[in-house]
C-alpha atoms as a PDB file:
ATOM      1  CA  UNK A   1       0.000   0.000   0.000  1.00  0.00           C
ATOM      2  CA  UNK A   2       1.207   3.410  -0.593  1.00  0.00           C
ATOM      3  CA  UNK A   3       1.943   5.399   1.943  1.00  0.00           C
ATOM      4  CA  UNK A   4      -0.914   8.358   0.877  1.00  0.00           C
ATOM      5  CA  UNK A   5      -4.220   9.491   1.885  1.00  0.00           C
ATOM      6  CA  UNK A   6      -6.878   9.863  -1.203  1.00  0.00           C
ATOM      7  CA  UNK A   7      -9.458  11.429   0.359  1.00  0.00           C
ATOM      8  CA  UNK A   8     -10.384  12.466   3.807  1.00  0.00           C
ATOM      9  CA  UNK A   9     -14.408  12.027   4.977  1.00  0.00           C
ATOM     10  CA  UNK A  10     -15.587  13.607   7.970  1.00  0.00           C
ATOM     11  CA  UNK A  11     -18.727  12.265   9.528  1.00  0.00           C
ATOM     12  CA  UNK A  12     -21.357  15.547  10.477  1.00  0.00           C
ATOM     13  CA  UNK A  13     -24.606  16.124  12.310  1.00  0.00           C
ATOM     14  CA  UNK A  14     -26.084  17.929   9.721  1.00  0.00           C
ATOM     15  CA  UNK A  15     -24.262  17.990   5.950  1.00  0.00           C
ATOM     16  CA  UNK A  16     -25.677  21.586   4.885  1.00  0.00           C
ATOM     17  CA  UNK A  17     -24.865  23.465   8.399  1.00  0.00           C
ATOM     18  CA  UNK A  18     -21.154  21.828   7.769  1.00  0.00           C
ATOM     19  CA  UNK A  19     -21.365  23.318   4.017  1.00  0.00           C
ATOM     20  CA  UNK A  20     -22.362  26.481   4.948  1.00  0.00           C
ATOM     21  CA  UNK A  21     -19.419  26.718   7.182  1.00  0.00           C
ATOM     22  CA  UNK A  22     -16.475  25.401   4.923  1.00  0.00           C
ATOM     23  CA  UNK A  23     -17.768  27.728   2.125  1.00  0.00           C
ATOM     24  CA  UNK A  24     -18.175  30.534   4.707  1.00  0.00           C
ATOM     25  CA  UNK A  25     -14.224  29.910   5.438  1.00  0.00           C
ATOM     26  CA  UNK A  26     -14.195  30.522   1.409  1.00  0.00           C
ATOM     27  CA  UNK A  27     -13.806  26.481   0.592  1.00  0.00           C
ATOM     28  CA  UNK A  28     -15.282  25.910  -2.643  1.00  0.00           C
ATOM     29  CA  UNK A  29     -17.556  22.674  -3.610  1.00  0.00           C
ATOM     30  CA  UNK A  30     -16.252  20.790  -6.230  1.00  0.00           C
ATOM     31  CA  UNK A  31     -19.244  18.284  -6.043  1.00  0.00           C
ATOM     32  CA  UNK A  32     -22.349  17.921  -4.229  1.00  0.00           C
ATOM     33  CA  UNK A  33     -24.200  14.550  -4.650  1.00  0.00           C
ATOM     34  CA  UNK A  34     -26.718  12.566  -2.311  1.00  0.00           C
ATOM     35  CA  UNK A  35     -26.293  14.874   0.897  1.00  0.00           C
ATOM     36  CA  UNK A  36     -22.537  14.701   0.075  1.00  0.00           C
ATOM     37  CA  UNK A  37     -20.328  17.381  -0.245  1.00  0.00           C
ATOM     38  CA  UNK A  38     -16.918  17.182  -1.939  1.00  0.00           C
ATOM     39  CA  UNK A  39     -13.972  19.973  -1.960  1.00  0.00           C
ATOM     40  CA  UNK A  40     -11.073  19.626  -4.085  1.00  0.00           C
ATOM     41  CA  UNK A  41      -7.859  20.110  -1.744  1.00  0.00           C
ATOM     42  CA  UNK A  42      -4.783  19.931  -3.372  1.00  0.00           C
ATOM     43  CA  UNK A  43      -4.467  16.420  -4.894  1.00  0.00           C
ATOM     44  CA  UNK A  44      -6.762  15.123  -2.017  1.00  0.00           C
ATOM     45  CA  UNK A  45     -10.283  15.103  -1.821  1.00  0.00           C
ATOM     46  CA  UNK A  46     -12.265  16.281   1.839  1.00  0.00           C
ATOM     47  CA  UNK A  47     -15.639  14.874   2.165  1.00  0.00           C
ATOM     48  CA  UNK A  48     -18.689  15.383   4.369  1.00  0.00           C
ATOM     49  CA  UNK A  49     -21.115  12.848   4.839  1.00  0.00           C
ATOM     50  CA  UNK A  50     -23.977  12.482   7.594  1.00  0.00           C
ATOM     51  CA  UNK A  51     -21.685  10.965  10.803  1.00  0.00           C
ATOM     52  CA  UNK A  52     -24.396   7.765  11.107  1.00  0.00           C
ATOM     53  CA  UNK A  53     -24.051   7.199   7.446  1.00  0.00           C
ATOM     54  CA  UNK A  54     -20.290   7.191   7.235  1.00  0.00           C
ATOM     55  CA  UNK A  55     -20.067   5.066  10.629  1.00  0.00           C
ATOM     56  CA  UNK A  56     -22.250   2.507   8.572  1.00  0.00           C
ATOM     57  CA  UNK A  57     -20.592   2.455   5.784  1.00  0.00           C
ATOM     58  CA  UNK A  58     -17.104   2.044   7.324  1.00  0.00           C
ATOM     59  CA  UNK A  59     -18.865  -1.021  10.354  1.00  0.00           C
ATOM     60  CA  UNK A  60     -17.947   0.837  13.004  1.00  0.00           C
ATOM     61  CA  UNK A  61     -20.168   1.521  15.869  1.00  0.00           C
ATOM     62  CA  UNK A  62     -20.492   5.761  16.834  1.00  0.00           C
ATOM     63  CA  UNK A  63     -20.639   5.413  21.086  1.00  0.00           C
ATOM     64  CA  UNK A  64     -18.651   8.748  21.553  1.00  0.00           C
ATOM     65  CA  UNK A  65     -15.636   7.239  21.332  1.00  0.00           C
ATOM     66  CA  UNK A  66     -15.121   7.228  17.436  1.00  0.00           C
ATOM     67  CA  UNK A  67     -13.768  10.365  16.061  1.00  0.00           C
ATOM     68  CA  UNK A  68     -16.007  10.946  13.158  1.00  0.00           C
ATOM     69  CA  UNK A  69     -12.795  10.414  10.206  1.00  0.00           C
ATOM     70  CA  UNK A  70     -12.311   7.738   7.836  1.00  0.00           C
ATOM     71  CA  UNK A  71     -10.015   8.047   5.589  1.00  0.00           C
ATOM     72  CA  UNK A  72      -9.491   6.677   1.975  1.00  0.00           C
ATOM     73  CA  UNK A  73      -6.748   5.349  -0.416  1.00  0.00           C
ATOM     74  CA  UNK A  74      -8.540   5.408  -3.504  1.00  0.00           C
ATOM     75  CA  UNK A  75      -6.817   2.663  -6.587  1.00  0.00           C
ATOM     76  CA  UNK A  76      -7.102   2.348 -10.123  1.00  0.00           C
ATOM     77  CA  UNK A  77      -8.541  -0.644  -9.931  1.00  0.00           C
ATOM     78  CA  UNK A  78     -10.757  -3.238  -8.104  1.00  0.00           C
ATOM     79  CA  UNK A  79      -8.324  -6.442  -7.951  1.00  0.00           C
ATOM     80  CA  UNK A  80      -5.983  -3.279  -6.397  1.00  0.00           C
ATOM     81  CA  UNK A  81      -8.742  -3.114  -3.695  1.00  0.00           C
ATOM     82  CA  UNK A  82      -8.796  -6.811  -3.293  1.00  0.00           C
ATOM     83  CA  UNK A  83      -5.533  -6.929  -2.525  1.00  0.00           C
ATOM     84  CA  UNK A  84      -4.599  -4.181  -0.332  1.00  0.00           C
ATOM     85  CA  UNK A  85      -7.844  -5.155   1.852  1.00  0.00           C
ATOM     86  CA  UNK A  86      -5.952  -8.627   1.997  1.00  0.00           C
ATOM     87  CA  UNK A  87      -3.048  -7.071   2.962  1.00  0.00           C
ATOM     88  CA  UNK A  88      -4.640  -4.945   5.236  1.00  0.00           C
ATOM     89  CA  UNK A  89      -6.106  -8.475   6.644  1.00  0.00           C
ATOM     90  CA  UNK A  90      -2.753  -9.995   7.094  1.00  0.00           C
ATOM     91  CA  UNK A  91      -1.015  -7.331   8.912  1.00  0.00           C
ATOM     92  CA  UNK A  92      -3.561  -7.556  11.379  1.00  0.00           C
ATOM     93  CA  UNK A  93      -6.183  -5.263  10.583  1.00  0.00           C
ATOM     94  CA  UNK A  94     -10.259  -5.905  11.313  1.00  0.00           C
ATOM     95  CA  UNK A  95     -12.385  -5.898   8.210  1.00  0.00           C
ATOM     96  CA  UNK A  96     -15.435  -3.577   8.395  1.00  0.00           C
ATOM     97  CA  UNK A  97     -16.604  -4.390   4.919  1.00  0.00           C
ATOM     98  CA  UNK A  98     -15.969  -6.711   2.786  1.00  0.00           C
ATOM     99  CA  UNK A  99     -14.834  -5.256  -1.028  1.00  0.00           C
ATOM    100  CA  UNK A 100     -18.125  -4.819  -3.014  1.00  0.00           C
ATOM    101  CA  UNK A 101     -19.946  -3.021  -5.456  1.00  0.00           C
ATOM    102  CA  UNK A 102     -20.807   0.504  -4.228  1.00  0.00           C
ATOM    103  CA  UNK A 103     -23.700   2.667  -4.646  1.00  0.00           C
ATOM    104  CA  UNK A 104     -21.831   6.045  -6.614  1.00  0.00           C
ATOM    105  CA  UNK A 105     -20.680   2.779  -8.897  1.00  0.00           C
ATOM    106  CA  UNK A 106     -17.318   1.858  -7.803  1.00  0.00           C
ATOM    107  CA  UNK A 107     -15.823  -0.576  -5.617  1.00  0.00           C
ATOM    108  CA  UNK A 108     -14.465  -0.914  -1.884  1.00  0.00           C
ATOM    109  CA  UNK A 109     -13.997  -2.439   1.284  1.00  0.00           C
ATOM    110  CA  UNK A 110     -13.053  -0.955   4.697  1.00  0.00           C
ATOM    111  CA  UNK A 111     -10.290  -2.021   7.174  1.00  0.00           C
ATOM    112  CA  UNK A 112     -10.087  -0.727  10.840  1.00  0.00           C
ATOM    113  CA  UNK A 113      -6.731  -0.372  12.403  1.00  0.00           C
ATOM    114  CA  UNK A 114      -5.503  -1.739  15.635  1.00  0.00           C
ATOM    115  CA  UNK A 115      -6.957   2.121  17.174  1.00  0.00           C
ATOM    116  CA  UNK A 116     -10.253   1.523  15.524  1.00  0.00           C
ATOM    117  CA  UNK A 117      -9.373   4.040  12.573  1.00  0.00           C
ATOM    118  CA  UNK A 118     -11.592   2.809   8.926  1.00  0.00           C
ATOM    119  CA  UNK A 119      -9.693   3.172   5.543  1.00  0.00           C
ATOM    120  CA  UNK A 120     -11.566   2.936   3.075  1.00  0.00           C
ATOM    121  CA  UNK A 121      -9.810   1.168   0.394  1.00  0.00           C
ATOM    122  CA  UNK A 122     -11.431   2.202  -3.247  1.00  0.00           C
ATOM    123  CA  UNK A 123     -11.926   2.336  -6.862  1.00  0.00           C
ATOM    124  CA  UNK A 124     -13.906   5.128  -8.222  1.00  0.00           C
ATOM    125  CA  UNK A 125     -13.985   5.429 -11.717  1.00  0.00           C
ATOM    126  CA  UNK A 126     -15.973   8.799 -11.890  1.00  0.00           C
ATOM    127  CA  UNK A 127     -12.482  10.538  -9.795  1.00  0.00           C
ATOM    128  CA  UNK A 128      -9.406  10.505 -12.203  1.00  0.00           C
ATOM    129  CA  UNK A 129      -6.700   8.817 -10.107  1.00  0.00           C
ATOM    130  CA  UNK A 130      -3.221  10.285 -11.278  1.00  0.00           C
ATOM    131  CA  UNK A 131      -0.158   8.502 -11.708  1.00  0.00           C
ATOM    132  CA  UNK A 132       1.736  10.149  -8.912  1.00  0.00           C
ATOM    133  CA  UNK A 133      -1.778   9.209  -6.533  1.00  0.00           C
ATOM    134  CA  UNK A 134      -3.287  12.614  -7.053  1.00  0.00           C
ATOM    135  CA  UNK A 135      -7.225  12.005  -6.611  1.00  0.00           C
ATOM    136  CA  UNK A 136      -9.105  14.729  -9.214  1.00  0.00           C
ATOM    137  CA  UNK A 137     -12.674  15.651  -8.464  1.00  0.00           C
ATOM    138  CA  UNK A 138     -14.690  15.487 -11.690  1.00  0.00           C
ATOM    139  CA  UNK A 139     -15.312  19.165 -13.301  1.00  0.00           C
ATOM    140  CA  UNK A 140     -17.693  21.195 -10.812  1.00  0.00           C
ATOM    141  CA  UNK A 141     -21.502  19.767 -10.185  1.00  0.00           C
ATOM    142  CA  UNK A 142     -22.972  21.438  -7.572  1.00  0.00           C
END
């Protein structure tokens, strides 16, 4: 696995009071889709997503004690996800979910570190994935 982070998702209480605040801090959206907001930041990607949802998605449970980030390392391919989740597997890590289809089309899994951290481990063919691991929103939608 490459040592680089993709894209960074925070989990929020409410998506559009969290918009509001990044564009008020002069952030511009480079994507809004499904009560998901995406900001280009540098080569990396900064998501927010509705906290329950992303704890869901990433099979952790939200008691107080989980931080609200996952992060991703986003591939160019899904037998790339395969096998870092099987890495991820070997070196010790718990599985959250299993690689699969996804709903935005794409493919992932999750691992959780030994301090409960999820990566999200992905292919998304509608983000162009750079050779050097730069992840490129698509051109502006919201």
């Amino acid at each position: 696995m490459q040592q680089r982070v993709s894209l960074i998702t925070l989990g929020v209480a409410d998506v559009a009071i969290a918009r509001a605040f990044y564009e008020r801090l002069g952030w511009r959206v480079g994507m809004d889709v499904e009560e998901t907001v995406f900001f280009q930041i540098g080569a990396s990607i900064f998501t927010l997503w509705g906290r329950e949802k992303l704890a869901q998605d990433c099979g952790v449970t939200d008691g107080g004690g989980w931080g609200g980030v996952a992060l991703a390392h986003n591939l160019g391919s899904r037998d790339e996800v395969d096998r870092i989740i099987e890495e991820a597997r070997s070196a010790g890590a718990r599985i959250g979910r299993e690689p699969a289809e996804t709903f935005y089309g794409g493919y992932a899994g999750v691992f959780i570190d030994p301090d409960g951290h999820p990566w999200e481990v992905a292919h998304n063919p509608g983000f162009e994935l750079r050779d050097d691991g730069s992840l490129i929103l698509p051109a502006s939608q919201s």
